[in-house]
N, C-alpha and C. Protein backbone atom coordinates (compact mmCIF):
# COMPACT_ATOMS: atom_id res chain seq x y z
N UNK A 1 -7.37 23.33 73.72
CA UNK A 1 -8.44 24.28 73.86
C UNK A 1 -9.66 23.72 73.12
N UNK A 2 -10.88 24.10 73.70
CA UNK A 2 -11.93 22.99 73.03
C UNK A 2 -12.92 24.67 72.89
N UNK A 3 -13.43 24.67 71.45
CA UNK A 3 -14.73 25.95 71.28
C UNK A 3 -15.66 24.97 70.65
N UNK A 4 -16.77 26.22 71.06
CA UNK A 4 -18.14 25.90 70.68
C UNK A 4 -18.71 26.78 69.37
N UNK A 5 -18.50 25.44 67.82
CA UNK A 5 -19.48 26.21 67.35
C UNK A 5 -20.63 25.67 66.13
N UNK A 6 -21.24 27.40 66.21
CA UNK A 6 -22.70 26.52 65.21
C UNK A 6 -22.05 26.85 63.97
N UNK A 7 -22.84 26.32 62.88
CA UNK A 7 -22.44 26.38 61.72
C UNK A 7 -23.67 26.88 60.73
N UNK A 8 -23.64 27.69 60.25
CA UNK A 8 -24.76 28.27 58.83
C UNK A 8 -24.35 27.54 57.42
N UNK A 9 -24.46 26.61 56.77
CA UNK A 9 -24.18 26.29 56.03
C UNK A 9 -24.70 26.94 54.25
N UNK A 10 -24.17 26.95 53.54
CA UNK A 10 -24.64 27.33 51.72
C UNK A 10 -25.34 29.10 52.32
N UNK A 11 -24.77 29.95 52.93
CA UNK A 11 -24.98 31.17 53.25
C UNK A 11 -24.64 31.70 52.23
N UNK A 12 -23.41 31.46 51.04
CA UNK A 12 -23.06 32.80 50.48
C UNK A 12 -21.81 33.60 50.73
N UNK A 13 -21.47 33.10 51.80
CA UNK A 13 -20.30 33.92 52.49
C UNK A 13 -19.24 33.32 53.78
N UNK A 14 -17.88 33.66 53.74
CA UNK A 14 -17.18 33.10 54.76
C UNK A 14 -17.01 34.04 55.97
N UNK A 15 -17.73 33.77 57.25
CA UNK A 15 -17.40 35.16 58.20
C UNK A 15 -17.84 34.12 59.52
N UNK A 16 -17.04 34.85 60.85
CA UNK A 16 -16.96 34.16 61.82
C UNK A 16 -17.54 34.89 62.78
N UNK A 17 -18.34 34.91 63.71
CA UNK A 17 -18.35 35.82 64.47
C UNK A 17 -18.18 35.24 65.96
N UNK A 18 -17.39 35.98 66.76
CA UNK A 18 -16.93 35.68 68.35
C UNK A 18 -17.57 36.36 69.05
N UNK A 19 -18.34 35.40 69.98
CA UNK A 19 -19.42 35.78 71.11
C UNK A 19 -18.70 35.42 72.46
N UNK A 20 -17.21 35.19 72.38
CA UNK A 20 -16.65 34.70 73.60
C UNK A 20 -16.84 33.77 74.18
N UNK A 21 -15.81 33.30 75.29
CA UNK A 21 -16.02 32.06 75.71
C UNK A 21 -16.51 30.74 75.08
N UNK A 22 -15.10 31.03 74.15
CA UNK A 22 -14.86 29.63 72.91
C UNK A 22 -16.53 29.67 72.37
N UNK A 23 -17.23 30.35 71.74
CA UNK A 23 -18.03 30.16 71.38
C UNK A 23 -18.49 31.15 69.73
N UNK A 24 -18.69 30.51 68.62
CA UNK A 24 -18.33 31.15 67.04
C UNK A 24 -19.65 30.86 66.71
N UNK A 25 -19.86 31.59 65.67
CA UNK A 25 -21.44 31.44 64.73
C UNK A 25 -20.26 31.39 63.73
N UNK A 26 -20.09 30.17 62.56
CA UNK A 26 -19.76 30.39 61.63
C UNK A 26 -20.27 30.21 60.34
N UNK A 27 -20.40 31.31 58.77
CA UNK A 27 -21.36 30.67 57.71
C UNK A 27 -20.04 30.31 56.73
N UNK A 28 -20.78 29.46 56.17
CA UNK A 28 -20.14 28.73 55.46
C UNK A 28 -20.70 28.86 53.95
N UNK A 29 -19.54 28.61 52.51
CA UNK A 29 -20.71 28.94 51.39
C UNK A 29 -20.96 27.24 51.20
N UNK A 30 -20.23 26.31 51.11
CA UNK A 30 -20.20 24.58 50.74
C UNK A 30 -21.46 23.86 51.76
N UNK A 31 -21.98 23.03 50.61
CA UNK A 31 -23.01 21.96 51.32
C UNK A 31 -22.72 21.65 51.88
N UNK A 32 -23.74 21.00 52.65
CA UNK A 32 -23.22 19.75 53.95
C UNK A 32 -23.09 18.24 53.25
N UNK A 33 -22.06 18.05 51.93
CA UNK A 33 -22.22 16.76 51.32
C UNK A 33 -20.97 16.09 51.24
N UNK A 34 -20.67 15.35 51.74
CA UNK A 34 -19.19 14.26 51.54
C UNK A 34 -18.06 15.02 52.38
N UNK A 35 -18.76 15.88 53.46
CA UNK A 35 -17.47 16.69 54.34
C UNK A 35 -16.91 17.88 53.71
N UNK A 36 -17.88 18.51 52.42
CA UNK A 36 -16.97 19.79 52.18
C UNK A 36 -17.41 20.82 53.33
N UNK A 37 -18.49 20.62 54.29
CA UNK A 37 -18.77 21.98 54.75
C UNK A 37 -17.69 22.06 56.09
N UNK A 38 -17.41 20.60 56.19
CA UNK A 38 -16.89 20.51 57.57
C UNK A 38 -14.76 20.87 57.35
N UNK A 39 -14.67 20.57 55.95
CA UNK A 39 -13.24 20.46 55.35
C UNK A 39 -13.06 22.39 55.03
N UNK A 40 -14.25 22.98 54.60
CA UNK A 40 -14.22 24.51 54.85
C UNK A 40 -14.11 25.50 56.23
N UNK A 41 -15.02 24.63 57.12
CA UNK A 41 -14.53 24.84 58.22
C UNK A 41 -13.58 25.41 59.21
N UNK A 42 -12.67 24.09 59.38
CA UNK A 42 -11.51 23.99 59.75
C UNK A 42 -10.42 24.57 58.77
N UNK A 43 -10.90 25.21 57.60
CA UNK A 43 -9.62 25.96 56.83
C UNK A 43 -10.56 27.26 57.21
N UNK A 44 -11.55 27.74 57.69
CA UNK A 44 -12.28 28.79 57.64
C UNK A 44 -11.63 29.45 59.43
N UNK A 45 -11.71 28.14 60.22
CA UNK A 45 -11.26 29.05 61.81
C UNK A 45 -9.89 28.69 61.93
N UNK A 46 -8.76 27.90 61.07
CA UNK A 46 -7.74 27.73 61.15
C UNK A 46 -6.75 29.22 60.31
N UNK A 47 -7.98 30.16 59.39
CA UNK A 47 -6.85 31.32 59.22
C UNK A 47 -7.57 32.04 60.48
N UNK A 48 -8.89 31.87 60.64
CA UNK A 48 -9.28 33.01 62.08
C UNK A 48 -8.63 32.90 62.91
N UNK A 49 -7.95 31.81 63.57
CA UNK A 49 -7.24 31.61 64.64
C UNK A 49 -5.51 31.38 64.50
N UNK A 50 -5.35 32.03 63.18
CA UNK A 50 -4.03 31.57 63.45
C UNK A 50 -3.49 30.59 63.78
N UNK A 51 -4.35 29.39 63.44
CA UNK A 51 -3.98 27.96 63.82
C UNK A 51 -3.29 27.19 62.31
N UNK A 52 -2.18 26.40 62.20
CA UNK A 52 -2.53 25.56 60.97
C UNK A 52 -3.81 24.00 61.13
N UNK A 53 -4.33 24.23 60.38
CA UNK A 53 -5.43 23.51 59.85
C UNK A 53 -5.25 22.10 60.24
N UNK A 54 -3.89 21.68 60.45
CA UNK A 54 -3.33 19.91 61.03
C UNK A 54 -4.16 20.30 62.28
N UNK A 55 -3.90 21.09 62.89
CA UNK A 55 -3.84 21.59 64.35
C UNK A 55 -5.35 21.48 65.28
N UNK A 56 -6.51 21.70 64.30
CA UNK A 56 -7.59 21.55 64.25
C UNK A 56 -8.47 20.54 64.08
N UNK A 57 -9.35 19.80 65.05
CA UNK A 57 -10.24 18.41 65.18
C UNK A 57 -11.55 18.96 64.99
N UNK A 58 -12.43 18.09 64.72
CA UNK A 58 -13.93 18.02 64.88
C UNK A 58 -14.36 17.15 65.91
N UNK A 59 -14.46 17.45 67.03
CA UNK A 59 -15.08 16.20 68.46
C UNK A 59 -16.05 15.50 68.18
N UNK A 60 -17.08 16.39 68.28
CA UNK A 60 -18.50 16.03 68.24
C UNK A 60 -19.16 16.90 66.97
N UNK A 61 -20.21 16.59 66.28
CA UNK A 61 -20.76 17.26 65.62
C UNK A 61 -20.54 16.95 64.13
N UNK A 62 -20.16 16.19 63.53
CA UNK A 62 -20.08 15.74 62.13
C UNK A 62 -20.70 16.15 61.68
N UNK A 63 -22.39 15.74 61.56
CA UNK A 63 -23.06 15.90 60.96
C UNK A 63 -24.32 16.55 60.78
N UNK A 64 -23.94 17.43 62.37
CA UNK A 64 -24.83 18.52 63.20
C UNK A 64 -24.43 20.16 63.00
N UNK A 65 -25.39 20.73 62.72
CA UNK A 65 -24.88 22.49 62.69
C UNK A 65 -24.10 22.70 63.93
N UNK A 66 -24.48 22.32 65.11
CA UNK A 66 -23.46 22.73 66.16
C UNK A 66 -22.41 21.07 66.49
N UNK A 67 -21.13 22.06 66.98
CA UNK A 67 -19.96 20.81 66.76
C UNK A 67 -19.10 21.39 67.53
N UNK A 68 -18.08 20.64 67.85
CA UNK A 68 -16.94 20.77 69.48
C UNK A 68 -15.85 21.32 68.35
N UNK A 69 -15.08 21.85 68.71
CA UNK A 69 -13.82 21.62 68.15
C UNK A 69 -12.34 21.53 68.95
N UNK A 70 -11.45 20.84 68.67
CA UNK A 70 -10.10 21.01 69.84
C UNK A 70 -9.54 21.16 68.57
N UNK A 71 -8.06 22.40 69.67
CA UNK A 71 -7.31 23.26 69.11
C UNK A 71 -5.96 22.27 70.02
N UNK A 72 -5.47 21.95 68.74
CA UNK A 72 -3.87 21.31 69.45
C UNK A 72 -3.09 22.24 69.76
């Protein structure tokens, strides 16, 4: 399964919101520095989704507010 999402980074707060059709606004409280925002992330939509966190990729988007994600 592949979603679409943007990312709010150093917000203050962890919250996801679903606009459907694989598509998330997520904020994040961690910088964008050495991969903590992206390592919060994937522990941030891996409890939203009931996924474990192995289970979860970054496609596209490293180093971009918006980024692919696949769901193994």
């Amino acid at each position: 399964m592949i979603i679409h999402v943007k990312v709010k980074v150093h917000s203050g707060k962890q919250e996801v919101e679903n606009f459907g059709d694989g598509r998330y606004l997520v904020y994040l409280k961690e910088h964008p520095e050495n991969g903590k925002a992206n390592d919060e992330l994937i522990k941030v939509m891996s409890k939203h989704l009931g996924t474990p966190a192995g289970r979860i990729k970054i496609k596209t988007g490293f180093t971009s507010p918006n980024k692919m994600l696949e769901i193994l």
